[in-house]
N, C-alpha and C. Protein backbone atom coordinates (compact mmCIF):
# COMPACT_ATOMS: atom_id res chain seq x y z
N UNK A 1 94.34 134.59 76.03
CA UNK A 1 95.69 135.12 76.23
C UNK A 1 95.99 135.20 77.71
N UNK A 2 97.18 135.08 78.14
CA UNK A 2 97.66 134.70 79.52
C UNK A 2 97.51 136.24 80.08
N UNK A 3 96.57 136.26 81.52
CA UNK A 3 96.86 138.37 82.21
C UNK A 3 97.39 138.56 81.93
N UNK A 4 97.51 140.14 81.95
CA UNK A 4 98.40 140.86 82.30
C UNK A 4 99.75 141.00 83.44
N UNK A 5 100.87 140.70 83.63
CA UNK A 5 101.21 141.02 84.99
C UNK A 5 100.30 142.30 85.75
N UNK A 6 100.23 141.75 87.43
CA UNK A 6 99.55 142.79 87.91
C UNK A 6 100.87 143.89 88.46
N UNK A 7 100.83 145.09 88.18
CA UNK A 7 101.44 146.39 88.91
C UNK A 7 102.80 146.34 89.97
N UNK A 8 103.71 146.02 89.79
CA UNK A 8 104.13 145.94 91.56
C UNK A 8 103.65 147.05 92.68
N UNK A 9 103.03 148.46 92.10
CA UNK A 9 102.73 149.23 92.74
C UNK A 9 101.54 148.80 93.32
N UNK A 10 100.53 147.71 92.96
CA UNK A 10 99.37 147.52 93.73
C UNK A 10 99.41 146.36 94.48
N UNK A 11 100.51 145.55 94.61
CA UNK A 11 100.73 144.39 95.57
C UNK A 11 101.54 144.65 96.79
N UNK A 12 101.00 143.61 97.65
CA UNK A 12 102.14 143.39 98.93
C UNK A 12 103.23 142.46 97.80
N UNK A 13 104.24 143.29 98.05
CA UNK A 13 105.25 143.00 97.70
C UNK A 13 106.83 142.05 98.09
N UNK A 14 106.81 141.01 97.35
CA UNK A 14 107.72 140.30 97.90
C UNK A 14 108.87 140.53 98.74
N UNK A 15 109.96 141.36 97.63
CA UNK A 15 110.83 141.94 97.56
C UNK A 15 111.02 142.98 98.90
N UNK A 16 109.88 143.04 99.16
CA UNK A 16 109.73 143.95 100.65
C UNK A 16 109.91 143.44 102.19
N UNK A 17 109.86 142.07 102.24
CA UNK A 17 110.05 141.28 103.12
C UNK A 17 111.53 141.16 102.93
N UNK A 18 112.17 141.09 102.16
CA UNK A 18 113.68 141.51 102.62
C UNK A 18 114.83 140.13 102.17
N UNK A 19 116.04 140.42 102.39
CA UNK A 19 117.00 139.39 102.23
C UNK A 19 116.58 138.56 103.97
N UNK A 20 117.58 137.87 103.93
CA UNK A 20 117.57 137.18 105.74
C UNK A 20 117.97 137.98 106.61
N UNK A 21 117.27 137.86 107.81
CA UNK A 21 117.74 138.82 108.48
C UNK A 21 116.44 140.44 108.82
N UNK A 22 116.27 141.04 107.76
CA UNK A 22 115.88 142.21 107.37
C UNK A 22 114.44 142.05 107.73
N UNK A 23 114.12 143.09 108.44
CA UNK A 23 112.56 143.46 109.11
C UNK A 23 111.27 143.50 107.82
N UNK A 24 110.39 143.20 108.47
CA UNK A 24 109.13 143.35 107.70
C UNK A 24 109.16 145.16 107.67
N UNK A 25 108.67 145.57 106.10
CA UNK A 25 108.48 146.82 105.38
C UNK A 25 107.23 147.38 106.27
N UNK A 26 106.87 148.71 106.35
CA UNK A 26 104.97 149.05 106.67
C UNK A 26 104.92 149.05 105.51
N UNK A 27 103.22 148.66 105.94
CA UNK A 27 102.46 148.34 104.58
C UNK A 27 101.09 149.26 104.89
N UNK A 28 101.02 149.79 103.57
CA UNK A 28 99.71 150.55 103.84
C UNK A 28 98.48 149.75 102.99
N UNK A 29 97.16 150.01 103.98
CA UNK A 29 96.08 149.02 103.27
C UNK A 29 95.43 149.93 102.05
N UNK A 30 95.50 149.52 100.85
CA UNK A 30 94.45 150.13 99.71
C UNK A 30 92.86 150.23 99.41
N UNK A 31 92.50 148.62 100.09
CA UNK A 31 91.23 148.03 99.66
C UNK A 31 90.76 147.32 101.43
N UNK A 32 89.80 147.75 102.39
CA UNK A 32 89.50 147.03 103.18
C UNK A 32 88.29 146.31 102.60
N UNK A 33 87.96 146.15 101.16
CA UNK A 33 86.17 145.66 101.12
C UNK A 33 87.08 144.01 101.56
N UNK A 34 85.59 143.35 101.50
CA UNK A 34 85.92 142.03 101.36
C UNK A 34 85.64 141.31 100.15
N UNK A 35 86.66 141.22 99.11
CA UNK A 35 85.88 140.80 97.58
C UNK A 35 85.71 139.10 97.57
N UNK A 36 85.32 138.88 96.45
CA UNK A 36 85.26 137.30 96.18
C UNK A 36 86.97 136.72 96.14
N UNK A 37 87.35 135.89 96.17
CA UNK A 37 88.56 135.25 96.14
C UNK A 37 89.06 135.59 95.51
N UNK A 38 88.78 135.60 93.66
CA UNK A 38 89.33 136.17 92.21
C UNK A 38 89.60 137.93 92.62
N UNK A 39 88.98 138.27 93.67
CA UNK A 39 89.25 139.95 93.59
C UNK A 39 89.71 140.13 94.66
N UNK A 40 90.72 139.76 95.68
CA UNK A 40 91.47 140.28 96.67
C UNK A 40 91.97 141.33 96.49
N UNK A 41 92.01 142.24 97.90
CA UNK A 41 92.55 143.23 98.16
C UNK A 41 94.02 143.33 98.02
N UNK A 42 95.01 144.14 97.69
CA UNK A 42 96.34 144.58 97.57
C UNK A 42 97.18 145.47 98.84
N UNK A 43 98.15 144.79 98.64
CA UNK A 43 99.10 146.37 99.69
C UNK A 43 99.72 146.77 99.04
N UNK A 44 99.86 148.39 98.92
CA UNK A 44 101.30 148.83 98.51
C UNK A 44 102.47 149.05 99.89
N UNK A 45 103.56 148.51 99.82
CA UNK A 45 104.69 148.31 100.81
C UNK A 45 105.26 149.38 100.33
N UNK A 46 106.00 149.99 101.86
CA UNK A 46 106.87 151.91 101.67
C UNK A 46 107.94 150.98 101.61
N UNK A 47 108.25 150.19 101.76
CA UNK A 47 110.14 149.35 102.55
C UNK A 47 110.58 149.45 100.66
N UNK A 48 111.66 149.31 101.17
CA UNK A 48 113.20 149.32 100.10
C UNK A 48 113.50 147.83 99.91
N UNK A 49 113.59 146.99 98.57
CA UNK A 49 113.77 145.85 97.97
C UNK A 49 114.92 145.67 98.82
N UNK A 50 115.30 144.77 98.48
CA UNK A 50 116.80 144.48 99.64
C UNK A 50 117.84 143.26 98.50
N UNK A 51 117.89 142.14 99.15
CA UNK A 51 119.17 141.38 98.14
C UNK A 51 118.07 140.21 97.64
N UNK A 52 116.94 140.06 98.51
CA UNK A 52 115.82 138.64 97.88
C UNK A 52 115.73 139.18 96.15
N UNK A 53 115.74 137.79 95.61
CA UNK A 53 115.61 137.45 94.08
C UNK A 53 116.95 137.81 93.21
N UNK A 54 117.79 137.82 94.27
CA UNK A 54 119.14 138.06 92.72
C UNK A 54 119.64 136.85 92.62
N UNK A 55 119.39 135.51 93.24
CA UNK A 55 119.47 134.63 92.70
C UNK A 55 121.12 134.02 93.67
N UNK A 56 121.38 134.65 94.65
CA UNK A 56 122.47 134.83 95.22
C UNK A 56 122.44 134.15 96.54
N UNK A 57 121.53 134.35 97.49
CA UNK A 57 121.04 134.02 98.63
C UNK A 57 120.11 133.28 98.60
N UNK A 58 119.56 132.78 100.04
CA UNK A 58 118.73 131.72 99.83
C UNK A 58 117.22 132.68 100.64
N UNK A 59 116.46 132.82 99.28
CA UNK A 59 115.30 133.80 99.80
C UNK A 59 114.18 133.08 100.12
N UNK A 60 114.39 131.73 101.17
CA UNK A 60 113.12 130.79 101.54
C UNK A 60 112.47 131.84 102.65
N UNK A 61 113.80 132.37 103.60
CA UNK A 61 112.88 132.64 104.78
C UNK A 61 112.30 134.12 104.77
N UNK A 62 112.69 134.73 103.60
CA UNK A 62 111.81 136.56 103.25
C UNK A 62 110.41 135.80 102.99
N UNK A 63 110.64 134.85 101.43
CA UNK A 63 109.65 134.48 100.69
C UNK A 63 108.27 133.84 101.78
N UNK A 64 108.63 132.89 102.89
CA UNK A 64 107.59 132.28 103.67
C UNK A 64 107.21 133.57 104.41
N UNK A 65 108.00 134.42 105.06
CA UNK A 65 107.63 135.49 105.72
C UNK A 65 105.70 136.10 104.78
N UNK A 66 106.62 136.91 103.83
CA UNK A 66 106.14 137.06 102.67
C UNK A 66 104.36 136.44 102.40
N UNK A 67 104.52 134.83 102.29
CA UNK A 67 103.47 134.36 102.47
C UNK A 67 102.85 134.79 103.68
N UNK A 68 103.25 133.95 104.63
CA UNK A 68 102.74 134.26 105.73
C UNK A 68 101.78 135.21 106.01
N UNK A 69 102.43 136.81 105.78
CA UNK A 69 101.96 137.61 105.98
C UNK A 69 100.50 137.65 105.13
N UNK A 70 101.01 137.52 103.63
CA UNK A 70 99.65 137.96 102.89
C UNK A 70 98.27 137.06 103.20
N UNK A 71 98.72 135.64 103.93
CA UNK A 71 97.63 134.96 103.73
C UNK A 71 97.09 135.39 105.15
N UNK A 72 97.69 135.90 106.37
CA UNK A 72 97.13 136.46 107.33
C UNK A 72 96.35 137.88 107.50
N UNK A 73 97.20 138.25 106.19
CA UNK A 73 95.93 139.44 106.11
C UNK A 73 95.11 139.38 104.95
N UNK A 74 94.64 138.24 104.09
CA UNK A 74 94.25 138.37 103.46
C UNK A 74 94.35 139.30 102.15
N UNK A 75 95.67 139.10 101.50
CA UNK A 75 96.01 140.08 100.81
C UNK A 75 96.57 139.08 99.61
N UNK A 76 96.23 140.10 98.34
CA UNK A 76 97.40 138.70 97.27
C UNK A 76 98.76 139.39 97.34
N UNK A 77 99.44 138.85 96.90
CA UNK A 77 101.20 139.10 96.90
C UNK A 77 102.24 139.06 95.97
N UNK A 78 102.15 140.02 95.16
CA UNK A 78 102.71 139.84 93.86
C UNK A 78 104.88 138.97 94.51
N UNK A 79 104.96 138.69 93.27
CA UNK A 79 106.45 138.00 93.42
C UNK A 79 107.04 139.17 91.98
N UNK A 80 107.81 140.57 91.74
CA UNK A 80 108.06 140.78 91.00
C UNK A 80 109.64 139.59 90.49
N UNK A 81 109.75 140.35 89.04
CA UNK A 81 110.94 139.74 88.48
C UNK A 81 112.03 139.62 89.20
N UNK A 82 112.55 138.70 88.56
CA UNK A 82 114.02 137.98 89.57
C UNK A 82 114.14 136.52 89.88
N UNK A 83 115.25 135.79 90.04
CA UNK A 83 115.77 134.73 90.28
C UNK A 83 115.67 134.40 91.84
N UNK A 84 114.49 133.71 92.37
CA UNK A 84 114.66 133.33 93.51
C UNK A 84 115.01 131.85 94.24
N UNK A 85 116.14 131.87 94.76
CA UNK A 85 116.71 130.26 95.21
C UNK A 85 116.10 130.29 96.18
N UNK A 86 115.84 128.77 96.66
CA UNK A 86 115.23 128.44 97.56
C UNK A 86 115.91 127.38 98.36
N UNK A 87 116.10 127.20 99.99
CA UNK A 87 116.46 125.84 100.64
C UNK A 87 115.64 125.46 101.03
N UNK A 88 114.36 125.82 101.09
CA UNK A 88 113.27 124.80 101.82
C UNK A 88 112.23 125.59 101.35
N UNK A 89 111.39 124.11 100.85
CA UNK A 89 110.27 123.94 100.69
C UNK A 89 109.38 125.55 101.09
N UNK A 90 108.86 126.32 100.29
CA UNK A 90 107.68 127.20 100.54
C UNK A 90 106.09 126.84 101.15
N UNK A 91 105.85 127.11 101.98
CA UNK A 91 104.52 126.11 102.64
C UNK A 91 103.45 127.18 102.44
N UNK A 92 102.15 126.92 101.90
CA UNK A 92 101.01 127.57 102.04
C UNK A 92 100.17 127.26 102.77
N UNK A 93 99.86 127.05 104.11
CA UNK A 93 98.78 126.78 105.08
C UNK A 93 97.87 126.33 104.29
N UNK A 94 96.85 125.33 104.59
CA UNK A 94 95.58 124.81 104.52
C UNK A 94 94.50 125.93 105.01
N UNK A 95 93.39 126.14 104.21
CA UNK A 95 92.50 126.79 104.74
C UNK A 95 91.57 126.64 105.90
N UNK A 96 91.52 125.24 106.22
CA UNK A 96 90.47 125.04 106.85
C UNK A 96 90.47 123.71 107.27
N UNK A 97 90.21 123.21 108.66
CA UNK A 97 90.54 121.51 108.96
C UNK A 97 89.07 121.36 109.85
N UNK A 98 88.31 120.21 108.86
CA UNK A 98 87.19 119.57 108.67
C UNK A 98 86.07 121.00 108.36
N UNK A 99 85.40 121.42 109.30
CA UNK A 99 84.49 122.72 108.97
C UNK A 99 85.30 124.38 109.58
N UNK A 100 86.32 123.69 110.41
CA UNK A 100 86.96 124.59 111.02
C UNK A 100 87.81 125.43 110.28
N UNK A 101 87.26 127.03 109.92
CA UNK A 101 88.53 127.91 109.11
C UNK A 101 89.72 128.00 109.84
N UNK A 102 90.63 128.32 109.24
CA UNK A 102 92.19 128.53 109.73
C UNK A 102 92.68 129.65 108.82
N UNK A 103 92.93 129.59 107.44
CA UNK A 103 93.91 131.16 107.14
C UNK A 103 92.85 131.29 106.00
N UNK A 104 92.89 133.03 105.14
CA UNK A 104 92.72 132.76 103.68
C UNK A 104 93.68 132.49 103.12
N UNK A 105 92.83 132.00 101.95
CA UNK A 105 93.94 131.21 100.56
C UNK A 105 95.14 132.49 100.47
N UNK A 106 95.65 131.79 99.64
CA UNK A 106 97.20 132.56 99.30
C UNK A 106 96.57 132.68 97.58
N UNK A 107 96.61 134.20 97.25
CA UNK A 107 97.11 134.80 95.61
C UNK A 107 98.27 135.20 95.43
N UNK A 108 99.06 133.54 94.88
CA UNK A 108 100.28 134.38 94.41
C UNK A 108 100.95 134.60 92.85
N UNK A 109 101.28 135.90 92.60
CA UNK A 109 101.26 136.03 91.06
C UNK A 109 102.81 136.27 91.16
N UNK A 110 103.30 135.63 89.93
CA UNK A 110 104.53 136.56 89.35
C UNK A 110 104.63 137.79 88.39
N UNK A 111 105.74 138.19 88.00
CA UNK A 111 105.14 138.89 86.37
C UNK A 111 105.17 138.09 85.55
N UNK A 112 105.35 137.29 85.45
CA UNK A 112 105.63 136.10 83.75
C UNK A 112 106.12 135.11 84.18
N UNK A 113 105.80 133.96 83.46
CA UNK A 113 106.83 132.60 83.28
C UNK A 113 108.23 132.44 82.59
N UNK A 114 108.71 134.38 82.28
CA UNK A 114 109.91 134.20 81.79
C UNK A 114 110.78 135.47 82.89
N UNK A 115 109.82 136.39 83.49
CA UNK A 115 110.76 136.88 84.41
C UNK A 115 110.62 136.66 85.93
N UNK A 116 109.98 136.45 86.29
CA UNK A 116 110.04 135.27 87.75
C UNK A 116 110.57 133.97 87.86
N UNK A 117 111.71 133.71 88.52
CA UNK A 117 112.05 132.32 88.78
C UNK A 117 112.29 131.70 90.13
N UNK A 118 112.00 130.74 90.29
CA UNK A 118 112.09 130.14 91.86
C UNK A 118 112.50 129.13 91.51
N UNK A 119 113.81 128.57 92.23
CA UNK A 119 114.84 127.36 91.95
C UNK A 119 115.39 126.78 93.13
N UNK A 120 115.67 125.60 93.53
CA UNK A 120 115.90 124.88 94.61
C UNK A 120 117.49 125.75 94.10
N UNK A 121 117.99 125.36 95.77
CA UNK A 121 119.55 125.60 96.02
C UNK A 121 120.32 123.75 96.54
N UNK A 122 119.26 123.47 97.14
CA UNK A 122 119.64 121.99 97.57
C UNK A 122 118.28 120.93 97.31
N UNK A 123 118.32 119.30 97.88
CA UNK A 123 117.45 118.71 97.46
C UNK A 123 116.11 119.23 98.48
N UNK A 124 114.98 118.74 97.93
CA UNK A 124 114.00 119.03 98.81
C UNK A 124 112.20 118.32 97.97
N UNK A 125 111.78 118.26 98.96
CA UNK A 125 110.17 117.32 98.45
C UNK A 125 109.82 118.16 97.49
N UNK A 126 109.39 119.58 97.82
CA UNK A 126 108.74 120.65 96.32
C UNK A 126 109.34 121.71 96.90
N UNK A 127 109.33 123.06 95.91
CA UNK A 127 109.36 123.97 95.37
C UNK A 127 108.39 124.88 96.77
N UNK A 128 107.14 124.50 95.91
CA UNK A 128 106.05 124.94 97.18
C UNK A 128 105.00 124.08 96.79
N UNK A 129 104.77 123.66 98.29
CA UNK A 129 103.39 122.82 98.88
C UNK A 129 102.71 123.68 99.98
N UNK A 130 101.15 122.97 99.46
CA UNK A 130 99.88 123.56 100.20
C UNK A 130 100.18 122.19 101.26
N UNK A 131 100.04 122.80 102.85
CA UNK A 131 100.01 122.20 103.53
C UNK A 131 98.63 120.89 103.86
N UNK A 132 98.81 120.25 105.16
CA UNK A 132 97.52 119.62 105.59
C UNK A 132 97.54 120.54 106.85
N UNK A 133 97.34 119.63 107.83
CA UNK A 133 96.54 119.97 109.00
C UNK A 133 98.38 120.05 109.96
N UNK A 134 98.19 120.93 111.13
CA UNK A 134 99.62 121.77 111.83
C UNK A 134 100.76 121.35 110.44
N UNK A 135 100.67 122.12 109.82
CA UNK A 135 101.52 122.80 108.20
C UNK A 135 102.01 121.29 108.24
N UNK A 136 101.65 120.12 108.05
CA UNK A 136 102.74 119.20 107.29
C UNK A 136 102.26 119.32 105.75
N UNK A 137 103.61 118.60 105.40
CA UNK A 137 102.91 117.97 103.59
C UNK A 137 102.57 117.07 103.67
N UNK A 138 101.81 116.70 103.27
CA UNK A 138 101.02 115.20 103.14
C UNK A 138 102.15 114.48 102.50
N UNK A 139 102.46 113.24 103.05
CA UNK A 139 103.24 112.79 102.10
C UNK A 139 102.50 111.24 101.53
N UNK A 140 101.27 111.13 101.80
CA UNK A 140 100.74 110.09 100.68
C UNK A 140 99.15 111.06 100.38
N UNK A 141 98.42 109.46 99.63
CA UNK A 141 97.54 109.85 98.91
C UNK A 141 96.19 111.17 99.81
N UNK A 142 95.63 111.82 99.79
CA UNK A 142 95.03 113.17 100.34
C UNK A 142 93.84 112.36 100.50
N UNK A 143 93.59 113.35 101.91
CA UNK A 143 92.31 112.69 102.74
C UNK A 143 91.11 114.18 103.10
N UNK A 144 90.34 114.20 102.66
CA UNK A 144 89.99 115.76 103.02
C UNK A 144 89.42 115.42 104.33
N UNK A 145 89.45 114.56 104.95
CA UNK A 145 89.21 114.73 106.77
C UNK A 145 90.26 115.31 107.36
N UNK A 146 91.50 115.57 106.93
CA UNK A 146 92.61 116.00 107.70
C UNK A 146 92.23 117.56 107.51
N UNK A 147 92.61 118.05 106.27
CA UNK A 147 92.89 119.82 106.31
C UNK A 147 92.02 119.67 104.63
N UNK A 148 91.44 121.07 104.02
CA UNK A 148 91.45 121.69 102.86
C UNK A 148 92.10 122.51 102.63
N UNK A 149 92.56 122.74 101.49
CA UNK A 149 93.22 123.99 101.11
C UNK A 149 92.04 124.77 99.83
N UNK A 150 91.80 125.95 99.60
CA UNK A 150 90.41 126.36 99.08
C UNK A 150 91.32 127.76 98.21
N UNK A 151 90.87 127.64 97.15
CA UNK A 151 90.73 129.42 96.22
C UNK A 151 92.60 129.83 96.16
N UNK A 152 93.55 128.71 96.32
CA UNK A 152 93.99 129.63 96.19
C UNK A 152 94.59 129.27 94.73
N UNK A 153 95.78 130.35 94.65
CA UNK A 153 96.15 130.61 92.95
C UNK A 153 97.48 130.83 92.81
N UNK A 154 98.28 130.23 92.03
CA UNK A 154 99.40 130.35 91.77
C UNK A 154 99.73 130.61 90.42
N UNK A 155 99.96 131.71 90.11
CA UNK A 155 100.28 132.22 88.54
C UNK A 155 101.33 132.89 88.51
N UNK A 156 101.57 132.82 86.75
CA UNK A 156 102.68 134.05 86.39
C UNK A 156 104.16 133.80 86.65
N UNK A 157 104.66 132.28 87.00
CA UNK A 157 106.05 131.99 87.63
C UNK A 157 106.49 130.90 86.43
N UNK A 158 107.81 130.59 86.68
CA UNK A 158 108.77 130.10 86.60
C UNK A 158 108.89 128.65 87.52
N UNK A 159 108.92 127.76 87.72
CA UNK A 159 109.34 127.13 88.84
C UNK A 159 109.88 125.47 88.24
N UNK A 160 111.46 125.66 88.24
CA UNK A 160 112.36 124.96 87.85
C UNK A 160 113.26 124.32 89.13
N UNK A 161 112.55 122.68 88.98
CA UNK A 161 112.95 122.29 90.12
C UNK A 161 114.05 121.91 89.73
N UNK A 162 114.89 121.71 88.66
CA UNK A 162 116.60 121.52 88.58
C UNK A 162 116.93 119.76 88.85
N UNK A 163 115.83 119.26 88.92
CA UNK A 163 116.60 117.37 89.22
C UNK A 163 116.56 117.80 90.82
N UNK A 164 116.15 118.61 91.44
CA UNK A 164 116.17 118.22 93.17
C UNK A 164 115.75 118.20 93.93
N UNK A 165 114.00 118.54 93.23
CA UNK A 165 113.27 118.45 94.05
C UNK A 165 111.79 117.67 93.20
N UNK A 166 111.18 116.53 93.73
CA UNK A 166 109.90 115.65 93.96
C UNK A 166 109.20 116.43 93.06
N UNK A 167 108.69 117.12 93.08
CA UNK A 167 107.43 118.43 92.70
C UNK A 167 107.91 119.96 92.73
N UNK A 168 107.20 120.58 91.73
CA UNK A 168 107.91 121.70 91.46
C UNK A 168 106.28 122.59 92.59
N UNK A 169 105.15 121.98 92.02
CA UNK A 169 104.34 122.86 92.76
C UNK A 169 103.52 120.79 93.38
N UNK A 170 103.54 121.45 95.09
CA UNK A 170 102.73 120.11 95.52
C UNK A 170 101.25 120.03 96.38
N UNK A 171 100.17 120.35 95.72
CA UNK A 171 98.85 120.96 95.90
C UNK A 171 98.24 119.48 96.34
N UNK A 172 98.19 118.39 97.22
CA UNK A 172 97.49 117.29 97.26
C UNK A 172 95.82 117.41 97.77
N UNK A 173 95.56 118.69 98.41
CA UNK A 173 94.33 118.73 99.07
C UNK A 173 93.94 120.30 98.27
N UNK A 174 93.43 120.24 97.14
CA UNK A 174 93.21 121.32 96.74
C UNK A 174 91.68 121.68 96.11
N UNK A 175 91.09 122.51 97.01
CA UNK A 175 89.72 122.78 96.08
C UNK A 175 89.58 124.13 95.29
N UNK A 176 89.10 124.35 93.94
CA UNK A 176 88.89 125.27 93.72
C UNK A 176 89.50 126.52 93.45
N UNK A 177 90.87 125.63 93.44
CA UNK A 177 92.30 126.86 93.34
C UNK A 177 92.21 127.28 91.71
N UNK A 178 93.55 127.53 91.17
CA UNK A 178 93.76 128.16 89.93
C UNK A 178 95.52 127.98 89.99
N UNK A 179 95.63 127.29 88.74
CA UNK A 179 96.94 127.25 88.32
C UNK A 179 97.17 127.53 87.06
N UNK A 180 98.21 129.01 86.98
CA UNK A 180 97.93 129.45 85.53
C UNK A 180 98.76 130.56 85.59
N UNK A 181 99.53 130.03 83.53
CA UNK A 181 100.61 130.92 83.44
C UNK A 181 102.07 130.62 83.94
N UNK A 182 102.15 129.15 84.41
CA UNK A 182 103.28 128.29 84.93
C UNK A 182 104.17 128.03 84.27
N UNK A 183 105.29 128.14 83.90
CA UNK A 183 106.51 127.49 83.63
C UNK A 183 107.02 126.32 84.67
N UNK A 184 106.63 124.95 84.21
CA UNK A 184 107.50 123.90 85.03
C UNK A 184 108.28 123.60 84.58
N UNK A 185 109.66 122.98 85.43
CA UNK A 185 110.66 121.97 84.74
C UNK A 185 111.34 121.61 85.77
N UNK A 186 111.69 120.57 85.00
CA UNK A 186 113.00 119.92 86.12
C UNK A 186 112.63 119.11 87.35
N UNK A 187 111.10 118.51 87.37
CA UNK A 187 110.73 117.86 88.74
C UNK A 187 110.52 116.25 88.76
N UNK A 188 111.45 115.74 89.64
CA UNK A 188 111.88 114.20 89.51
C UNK A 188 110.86 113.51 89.21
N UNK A 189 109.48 113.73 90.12
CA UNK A 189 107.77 112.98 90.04
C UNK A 189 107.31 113.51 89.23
N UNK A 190 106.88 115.10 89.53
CA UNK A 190 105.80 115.40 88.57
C UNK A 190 106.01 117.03 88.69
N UNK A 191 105.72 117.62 87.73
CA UNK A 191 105.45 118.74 87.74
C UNK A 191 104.80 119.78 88.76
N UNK A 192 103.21 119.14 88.68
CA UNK A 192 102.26 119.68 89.72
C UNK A 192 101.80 118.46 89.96
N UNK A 193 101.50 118.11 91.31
CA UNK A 193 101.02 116.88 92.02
C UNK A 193 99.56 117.71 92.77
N UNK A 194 98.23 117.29 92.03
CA UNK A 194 97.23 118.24 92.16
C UNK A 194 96.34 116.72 92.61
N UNK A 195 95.31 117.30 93.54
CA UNK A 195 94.46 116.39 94.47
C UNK A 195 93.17 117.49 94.56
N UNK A 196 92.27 116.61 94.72
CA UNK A 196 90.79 117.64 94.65
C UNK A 196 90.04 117.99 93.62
N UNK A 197 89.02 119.20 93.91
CA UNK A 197 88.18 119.03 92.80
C UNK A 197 87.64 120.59 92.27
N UNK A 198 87.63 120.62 91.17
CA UNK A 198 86.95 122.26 90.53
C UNK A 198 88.11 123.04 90.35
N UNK A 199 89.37 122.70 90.29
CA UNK A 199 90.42 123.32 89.74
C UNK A 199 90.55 123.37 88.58
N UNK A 200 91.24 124.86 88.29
CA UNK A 200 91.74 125.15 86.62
C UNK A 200 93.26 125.19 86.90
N UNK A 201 93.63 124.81 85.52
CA UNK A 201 95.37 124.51 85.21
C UNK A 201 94.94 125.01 83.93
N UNK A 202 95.56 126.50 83.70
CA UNK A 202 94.96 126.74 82.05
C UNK A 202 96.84 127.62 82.03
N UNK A 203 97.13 127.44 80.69
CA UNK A 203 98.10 128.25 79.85
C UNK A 203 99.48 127.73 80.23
N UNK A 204 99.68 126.62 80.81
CA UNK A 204 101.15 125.79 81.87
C UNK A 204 101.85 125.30 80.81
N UNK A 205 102.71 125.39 81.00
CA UNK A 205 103.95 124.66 80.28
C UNK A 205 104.43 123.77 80.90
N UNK A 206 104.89 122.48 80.25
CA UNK A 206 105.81 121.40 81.22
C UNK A 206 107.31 120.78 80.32
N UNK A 207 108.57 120.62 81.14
CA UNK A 207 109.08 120.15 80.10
C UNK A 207 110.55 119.21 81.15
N UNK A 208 110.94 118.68 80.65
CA UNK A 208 111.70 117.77 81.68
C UNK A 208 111.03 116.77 82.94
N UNK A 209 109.81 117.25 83.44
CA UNK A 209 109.76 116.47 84.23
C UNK A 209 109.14 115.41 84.63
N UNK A 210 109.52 113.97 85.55
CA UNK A 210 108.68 112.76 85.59
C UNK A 210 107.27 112.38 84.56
N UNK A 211 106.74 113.60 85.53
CA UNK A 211 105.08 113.23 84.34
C UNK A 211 105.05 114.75 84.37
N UNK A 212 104.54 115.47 83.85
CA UNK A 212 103.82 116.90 83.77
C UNK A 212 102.73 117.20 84.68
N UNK A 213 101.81 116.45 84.85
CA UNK A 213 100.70 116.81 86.17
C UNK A 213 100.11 115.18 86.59
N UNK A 214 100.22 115.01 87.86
CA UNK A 214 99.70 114.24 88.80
C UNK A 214 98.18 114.42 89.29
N UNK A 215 97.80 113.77 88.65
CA UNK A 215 96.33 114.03 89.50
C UNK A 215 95.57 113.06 90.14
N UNK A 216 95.37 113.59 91.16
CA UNK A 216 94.68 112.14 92.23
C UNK A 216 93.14 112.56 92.90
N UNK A 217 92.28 111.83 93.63
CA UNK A 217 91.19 111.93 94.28
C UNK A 217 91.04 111.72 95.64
N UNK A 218 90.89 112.24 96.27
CA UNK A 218 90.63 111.92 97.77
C UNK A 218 90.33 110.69 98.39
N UNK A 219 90.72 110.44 99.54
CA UNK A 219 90.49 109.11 100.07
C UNK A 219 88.94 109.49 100.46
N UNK A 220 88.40 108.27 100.84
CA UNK A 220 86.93 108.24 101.08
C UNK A 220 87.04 108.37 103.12
């Protein structure tokens, strides 16, 4: 059976990073241990939700904030319910380029694949892509000499690319992540365009788009 949604009271919270414009929330730390990947630490955020996720505005630049933040402090980041439009592409940093670390992975959960949504506002490559090496997207076949991306997880969403965007989720350099609890649709190529190795895709739905999942192997 698909988790539970996790708490909004025990996540760094989306909704806390704000409409455009609007300051980062304080965040108080819950958990300093250092757990395994599957058990990241949480923030609870004091800040006041603002206008991100009514489906009204364009909540790319709270939402990257948002990232940003959690993967710099190593924190997962819940996305509660709501309609979030997007104009550009969501980027998740690469973990690590050749032996060299760079950020932790990104945990990002929604509450459900029926009350979280993330939807293009205009055209665009994906939804959200795991970067390569200085944040590009790869835009051909994945080379793991450039960048890795490692552990991370995307669950619990919605993500309806509408006919306008390439990929709804675009993971080309991915080890060891977790995709699960997805609602796709609507993506011109493919659903999830997944590269790498020891990944789970468990409980996903696909429906409208190009192919449902892309999967490729690393260049040598």
């Amino acid at each position: 059976a698909p988790a539970a949604p996790v708490p909004p009271a025990l996540g760094l919270n989306a909704r806390d990073y704000g409409a455009i414009g609007e300051q980062l929330c304080t965040a108080r730390v819950v958990s300093r241990h250092r757990p395994h990947p599957d058990e990241l630490p949480w923030l609870t955020c004091s800040g006041r939700c603002s206008r991100a996720g009514n489906g009204l505005v364009d909540d790319a630049p709270a939402l990257q904030r948002a990232i940003d933040a959690a993967q710099r402090q190593n924190r997962a980041l819940l996305l509660p319910a709501g309609s979030y439009t997007i104009n550009a592409t969501l980027l998740v940093r690469c973990c690590r380029k050749g032996t060299a670390p760079m950020v932790p992975p990104l945990r990002l959960i929604g509450e459900g694949p029926v009350q979280t949504l993330i939807e293009p506002g205009r055209q665009m490559t994906a939804l959200i892509a795991m970067t390569g090496a200085n944040d590009t997207v790869l835009p051909g076949p994945p080379d793991k000499s450039t960048a890795m991306a490692e552990y991370h997880e995307i669950s619990q969403i919605y993500l309806n690319a509408k006919g306008l965007a390439d990929y709804a989720l675009l993971a080309p350099v991915l080890s060891q992540g977790r995709i699960a609890d997805l609602k796709v649709m609507g993506a011109l190529k493919a659903g999830v365009r997944l590269g790498g190795w020891i990944n789970t895709v468990i409980d996903c739905s696909f429906w409208g788009n190009g192919v449902a999942l892309q999967l490729e192997t690393f260049n040598a």
